[in-house]
Structures are given as C-alpha cells and as structure tokens.
C-alpha atoms as a PDB file:
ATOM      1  CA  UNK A   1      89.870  95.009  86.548  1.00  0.00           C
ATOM      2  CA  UNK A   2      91.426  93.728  83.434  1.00  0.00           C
ATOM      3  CA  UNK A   3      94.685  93.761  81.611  1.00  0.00           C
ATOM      4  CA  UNK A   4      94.474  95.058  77.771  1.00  0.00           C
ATOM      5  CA  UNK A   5      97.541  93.455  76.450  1.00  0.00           C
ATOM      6  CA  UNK A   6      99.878  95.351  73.851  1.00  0.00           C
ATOM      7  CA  UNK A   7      98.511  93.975  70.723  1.00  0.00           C
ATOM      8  CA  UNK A   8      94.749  94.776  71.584  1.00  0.00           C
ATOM      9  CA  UNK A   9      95.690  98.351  72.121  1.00  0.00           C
ATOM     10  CA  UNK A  10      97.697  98.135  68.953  1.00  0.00           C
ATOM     11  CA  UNK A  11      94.951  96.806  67.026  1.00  0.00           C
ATOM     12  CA  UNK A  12      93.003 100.102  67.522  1.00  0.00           C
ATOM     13  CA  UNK A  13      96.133 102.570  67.457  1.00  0.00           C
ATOM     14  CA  UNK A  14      97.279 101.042  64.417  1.00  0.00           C
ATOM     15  CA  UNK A  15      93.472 100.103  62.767  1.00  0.00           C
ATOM     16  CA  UNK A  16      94.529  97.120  62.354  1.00  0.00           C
ATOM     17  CA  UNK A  17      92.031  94.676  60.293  1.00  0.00           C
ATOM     18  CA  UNK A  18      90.512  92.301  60.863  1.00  0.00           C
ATOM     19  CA  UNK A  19      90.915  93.253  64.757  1.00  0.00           C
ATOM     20  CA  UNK A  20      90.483  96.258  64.966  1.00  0.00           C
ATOM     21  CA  UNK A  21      86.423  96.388  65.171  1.00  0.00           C
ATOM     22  CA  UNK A  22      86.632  93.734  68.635  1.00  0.00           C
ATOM     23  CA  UNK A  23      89.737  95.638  69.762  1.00  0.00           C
ATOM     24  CA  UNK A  24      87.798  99.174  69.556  1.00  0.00           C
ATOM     25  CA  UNK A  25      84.881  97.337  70.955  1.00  0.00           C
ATOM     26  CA  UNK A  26      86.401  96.836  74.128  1.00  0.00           C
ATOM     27  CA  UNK A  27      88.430  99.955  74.406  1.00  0.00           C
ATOM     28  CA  UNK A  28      84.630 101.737  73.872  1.00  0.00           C
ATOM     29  CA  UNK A  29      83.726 100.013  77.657  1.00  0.00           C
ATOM     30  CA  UNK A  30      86.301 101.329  78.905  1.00  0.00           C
ATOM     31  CA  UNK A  31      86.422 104.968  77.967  1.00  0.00           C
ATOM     32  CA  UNK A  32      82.442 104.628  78.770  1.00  0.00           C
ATOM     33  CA  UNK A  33      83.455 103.031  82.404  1.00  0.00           C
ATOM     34  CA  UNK A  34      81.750  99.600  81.894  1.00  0.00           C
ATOM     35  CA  UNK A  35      84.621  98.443  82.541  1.00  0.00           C
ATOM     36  CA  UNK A  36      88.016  98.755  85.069  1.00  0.00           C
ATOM     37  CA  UNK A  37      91.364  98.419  82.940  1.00  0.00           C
ATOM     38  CA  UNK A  38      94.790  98.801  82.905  1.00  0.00           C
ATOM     39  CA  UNK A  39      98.084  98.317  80.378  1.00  0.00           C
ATOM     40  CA  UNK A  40     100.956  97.441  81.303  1.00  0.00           C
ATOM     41  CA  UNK A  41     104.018 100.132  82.111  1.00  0.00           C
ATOM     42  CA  UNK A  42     106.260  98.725  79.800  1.00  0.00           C
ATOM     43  CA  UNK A  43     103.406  98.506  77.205  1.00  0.00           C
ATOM     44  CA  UNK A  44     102.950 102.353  77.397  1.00  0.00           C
ATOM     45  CA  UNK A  45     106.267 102.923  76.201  1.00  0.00           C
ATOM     46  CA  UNK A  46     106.238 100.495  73.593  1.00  0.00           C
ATOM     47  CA  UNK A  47     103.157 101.453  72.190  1.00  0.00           C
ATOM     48  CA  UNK A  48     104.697 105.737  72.052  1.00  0.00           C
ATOM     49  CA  UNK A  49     107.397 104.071  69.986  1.00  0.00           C
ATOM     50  CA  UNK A  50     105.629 102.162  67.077  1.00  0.00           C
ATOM     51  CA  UNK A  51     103.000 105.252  66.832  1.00  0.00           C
ATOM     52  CA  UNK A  52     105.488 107.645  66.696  1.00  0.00           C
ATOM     53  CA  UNK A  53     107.865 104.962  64.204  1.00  0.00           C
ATOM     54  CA  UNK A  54     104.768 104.469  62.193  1.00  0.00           C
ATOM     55  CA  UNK A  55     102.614 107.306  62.030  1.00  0.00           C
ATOM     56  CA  UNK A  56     104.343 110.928  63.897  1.00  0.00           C
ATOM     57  CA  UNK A  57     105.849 111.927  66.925  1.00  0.00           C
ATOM     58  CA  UNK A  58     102.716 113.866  68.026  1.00  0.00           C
ATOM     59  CA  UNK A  59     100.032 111.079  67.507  1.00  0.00           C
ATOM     60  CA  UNK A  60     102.510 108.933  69.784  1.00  0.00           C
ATOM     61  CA  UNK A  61     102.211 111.713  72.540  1.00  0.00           C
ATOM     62  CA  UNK A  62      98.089 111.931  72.250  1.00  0.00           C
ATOM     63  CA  UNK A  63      98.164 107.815  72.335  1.00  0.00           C
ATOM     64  CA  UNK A  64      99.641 108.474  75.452  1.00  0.00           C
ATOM     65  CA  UNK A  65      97.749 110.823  77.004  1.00  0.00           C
ATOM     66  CA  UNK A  66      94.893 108.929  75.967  1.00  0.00           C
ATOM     67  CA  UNK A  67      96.101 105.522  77.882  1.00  0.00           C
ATOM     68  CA  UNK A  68      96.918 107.537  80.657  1.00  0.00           C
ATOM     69  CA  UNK A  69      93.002 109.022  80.656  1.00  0.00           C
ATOM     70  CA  UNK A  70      91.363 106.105  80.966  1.00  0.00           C
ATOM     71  CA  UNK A  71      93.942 103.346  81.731  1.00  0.00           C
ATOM     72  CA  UNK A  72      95.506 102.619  85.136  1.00  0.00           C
ATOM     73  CA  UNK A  73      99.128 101.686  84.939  1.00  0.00           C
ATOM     74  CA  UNK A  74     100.395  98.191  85.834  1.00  0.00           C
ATOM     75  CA  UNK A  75     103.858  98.370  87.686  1.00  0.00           C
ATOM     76  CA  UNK A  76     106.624  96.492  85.580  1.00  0.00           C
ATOM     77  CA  UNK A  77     109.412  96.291  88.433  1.00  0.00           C
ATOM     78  CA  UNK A  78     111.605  94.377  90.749  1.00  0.00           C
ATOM     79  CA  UNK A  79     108.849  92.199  91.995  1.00  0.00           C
ATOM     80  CA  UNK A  80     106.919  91.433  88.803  1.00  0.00           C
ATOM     81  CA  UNK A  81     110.490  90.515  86.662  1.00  0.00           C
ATOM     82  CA  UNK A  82     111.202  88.125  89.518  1.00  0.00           C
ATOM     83  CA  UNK A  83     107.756  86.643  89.442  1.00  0.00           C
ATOM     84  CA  UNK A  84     108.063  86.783  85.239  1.00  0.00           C
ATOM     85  CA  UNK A  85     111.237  84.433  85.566  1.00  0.00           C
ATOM     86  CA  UNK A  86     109.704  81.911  88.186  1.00  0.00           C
ATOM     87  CA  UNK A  87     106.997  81.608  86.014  1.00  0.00           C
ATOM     88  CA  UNK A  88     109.784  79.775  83.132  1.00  0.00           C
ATOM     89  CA  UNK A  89     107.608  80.546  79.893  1.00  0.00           C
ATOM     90  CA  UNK A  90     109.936  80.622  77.377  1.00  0.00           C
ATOM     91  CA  UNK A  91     108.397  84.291  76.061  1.00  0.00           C
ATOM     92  CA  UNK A  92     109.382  86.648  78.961  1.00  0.00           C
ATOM     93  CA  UNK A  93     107.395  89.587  77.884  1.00  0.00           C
ATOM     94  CA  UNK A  94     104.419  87.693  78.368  1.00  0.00           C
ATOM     95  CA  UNK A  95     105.234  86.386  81.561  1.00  0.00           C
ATOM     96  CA  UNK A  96     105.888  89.736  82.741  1.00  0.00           C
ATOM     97  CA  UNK A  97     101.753  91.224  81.060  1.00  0.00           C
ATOM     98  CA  UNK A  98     100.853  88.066  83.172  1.00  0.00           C
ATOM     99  CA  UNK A  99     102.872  89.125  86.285  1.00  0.00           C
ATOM    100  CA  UNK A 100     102.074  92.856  85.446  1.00  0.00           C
ATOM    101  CA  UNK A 101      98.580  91.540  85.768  1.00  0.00           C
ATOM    102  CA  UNK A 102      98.743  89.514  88.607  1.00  0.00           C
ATOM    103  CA  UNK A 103     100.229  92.147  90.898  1.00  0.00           C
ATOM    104  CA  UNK A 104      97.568  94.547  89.867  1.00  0.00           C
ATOM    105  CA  UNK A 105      94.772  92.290  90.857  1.00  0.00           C
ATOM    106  CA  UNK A 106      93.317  92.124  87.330  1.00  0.00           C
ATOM    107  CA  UNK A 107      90.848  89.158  87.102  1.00  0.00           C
ATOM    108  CA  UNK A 108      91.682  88.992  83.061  1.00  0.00           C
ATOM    109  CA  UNK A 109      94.091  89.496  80.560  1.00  0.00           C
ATOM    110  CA  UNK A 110      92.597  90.438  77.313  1.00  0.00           C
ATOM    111  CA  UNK A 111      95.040  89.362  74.319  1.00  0.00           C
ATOM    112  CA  UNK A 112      95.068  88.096  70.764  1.00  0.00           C
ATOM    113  CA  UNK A 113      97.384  85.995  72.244  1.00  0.00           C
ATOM    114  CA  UNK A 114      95.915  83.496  74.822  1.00  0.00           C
ATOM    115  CA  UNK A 115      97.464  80.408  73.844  1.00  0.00           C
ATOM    116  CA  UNK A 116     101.085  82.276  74.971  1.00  0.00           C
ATOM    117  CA  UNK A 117      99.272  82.929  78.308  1.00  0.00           C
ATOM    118  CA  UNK A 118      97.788  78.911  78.872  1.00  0.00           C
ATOM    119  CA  UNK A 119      99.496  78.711  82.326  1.00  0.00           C
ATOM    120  CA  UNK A 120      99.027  82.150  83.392  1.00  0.00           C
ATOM    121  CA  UNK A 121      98.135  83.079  86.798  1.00  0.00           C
ATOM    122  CA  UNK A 122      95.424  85.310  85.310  1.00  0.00           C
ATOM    123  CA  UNK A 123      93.223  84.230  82.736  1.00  0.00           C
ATOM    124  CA  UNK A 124      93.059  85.303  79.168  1.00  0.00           C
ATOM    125  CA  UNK A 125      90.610  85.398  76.636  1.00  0.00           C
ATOM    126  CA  UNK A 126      90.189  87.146  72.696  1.00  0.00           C
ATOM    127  CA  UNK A 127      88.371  90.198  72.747  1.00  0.00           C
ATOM    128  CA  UNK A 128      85.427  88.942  70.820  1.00  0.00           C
ATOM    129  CA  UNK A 129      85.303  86.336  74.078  1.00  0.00           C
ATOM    130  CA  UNK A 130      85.833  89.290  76.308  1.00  0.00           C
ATOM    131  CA  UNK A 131      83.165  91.420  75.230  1.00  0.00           C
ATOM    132  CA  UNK A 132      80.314  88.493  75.887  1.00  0.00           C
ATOM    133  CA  UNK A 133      81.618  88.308  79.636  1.00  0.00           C
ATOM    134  CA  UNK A 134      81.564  92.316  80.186  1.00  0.00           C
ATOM    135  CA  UNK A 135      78.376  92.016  82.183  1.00  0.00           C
ATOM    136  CA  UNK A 136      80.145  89.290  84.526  1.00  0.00           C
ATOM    137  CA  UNK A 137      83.271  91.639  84.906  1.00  0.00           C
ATOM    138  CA  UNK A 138      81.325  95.045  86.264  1.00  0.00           C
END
C-alpha cells in the first residue's frame, strides 16, 4: 500500500500545472485498483478546507466522498504524534504523513516533497518516479 501525500492529491483537486498530469496519473491506478492507497486522516480534512476555501462548499464534500471511495484512511493519533516527535524533523506535519504511513504499513510515500521525507521510515518518491515502479508495488 502507499501513502498519497497532501500535495499530490492537491495537485489533481486543485489542477494544478505542471503536476497535475503525474498527480492524476497515479490517482487513475488507484481508482482502477492497480494499486492499494491511503491519505492521511488529517490530510482529509485539510484537503475539505482548501476545496471548499477555493472553489465551494459542495465540491469540498464530493472531494471527500471521493477519498473516502477509493482511499483507506491512515490513523493520525496518540501513537503516530508520539512517533512524529521521536522522529525530531524539524517539519512535524511531515513527520506525522511519515508516521501516518508507517503505522499503516504503507511500503511508499508518494510526495512532491521527498527531500522533506530523506530520513523517513518509509520511502518516498515523485509521482513521475512512482508511476515507473507501479508494476513492482501490485
């Protein structure tokens, strides 16, 4: 299973360019079940906020009813905030995706982001670098 990390998912729900076509191309395996994914909680809510902030109050409702279709949930509590701080990245919200991650048993995160996640206890990669290892990951 892998982790789609906020900005991936906000590359598509916001059609955001030049990312957007990689983003949606990896979002495409997973509503076609090529591959296993999950966001993380806290990511759910954030991403209801900027859709409704940016576009209306109803798209933010479908964009989460459509995570919730074809994305399992990672837990954000007790246990993944204590294993965020032990991990002493100076960005906590990315230690907790990479804790998020960990505790779900994803074997990936997939993030614009990787260099934030160097030390992480799950690996990350782009999506463009995602989408070559799909095969590898079913």
């Amino acid at each position: 299973m892998i982790l789609v990390d906020l900005n991936v998912a906000l590359d598509v729900f916001q059609a955001r360019d030049p990312h957007y076509a990689a983003s949606a191309a990896v979002l495409d395996r997973i509503v076609s079940k090529q591959v296993e994914a999950c966001v993380s909680a806290h990511a759910v809510t954030t991403i209801h906020y900027l859709v409704g902030r940016y576009r209306s109050s109803q798209a933010a409702d479908e964009a989460v009813d459509w995570l919730i279709r074809y994305f399992h949930v990672a837990s954000v509590g007790r246990e993944q905030l204590i294993r965020a701080r032990s991990l002493g990245w100076g960005d906590f919200e990315d230690a907790v995706v990479a804790a998020a991650a960990e505790s779900a048993g994803c074997t990936l995160i997939v993030s614009r982001n990787i260099k934030d996640f160097f030390e992480s206890p799950v690996p990350a990669l782009m999506p463009e670098e995602c989408l070559a290892t799909f095969g590898d990951l079913t």
